[in-house]
Protein backbone atom coordinates (compact mmCIF):
# COMPACT_ATOMS: atom_id res chain seq x y z
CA UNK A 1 0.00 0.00 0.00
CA UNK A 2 1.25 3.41 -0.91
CA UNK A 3 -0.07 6.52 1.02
CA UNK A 4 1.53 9.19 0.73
CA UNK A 5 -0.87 12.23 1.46
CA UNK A 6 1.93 14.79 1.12
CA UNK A 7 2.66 13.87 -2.71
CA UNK A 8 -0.85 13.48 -3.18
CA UNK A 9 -0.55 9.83 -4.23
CA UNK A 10 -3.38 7.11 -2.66
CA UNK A 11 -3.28 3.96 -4.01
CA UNK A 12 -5.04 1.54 -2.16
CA UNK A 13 -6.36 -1.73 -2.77
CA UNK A 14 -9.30 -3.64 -0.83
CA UNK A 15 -6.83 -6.22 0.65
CA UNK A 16 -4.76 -3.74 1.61
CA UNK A 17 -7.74 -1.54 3.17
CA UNK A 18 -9.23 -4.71 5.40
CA UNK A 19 -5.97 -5.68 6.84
CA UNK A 20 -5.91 -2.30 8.69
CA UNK A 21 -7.63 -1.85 12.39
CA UNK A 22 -10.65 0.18 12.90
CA UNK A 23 -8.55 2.92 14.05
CA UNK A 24 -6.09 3.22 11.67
CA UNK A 25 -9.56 2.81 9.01
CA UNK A 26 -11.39 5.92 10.56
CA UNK A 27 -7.68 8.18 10.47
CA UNK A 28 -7.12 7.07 7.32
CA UNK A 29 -10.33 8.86 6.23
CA UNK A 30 -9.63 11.71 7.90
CA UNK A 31 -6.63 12.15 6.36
CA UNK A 32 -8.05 11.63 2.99
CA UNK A 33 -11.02 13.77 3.57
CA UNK A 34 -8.42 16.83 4.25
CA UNK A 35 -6.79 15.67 1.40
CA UNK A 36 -10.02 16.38 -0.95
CA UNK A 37 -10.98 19.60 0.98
CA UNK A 38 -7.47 20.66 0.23
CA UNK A 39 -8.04 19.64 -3.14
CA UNK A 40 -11.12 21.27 -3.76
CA UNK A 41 -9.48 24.37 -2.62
CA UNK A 42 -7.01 24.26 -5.38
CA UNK A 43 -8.93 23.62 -7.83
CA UNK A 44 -11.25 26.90 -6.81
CA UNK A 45 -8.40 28.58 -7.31
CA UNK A 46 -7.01 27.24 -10.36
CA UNK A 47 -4.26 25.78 -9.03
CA UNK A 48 -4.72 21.82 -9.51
CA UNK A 49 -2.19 19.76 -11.41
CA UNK A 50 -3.71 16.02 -10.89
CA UNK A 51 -7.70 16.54 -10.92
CA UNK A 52 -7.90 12.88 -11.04
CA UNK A 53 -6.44 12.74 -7.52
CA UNK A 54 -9.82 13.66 -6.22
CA UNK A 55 -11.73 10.69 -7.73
CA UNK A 56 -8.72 8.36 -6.57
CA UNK A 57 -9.70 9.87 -2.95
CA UNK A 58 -13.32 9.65 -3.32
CA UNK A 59 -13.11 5.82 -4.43
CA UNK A 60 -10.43 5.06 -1.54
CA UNK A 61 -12.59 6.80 1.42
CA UNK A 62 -15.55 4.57 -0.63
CA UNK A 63 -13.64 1.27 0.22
CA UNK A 64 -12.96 2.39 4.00
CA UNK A 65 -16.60 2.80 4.50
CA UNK A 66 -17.47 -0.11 2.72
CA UNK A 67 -14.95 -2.59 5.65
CA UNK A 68 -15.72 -0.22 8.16
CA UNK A 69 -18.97 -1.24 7.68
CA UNK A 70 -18.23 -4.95 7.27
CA UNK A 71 -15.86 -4.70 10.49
CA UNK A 72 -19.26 -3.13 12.71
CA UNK A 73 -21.52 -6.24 11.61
């Protein structure tokens, strides 16, 4: 798993996603959801280089949710 918030760079695959605790889940997507408000910022102001980034972030806070879910039933 690669996260590097920082470079802007999430890659993350489901494996990778359930093998994390519930805490480490819920700060990842924090993280990530400061990543996307940051992101959203930029691109207000015209500033964004990778727009993709922000569907990459959407679809990785999408798989937290889906095994935090899992992990609560």
């Amino acid at each position: 798993m690669r996260v590097s918030i920082n470079k802007r760079e999430v890659i993350m695959k489901i494996k990778e996603v359930r093998e994390l605790s519930k805490d480490e889940l819920l700060h990842k997507e924090e993280e990530l959801r400061a990543a996307i408000y940051n992101l959203k910022v930029q691109a207000q102001l015209g500033r964004l280089e990778h727009p993709h980034q922000l569907r990459t972030f959407r679809r990785d806070i999408a798989k937290i949710k889906t095994v935090l879910k899992e992990v609560l039933e």
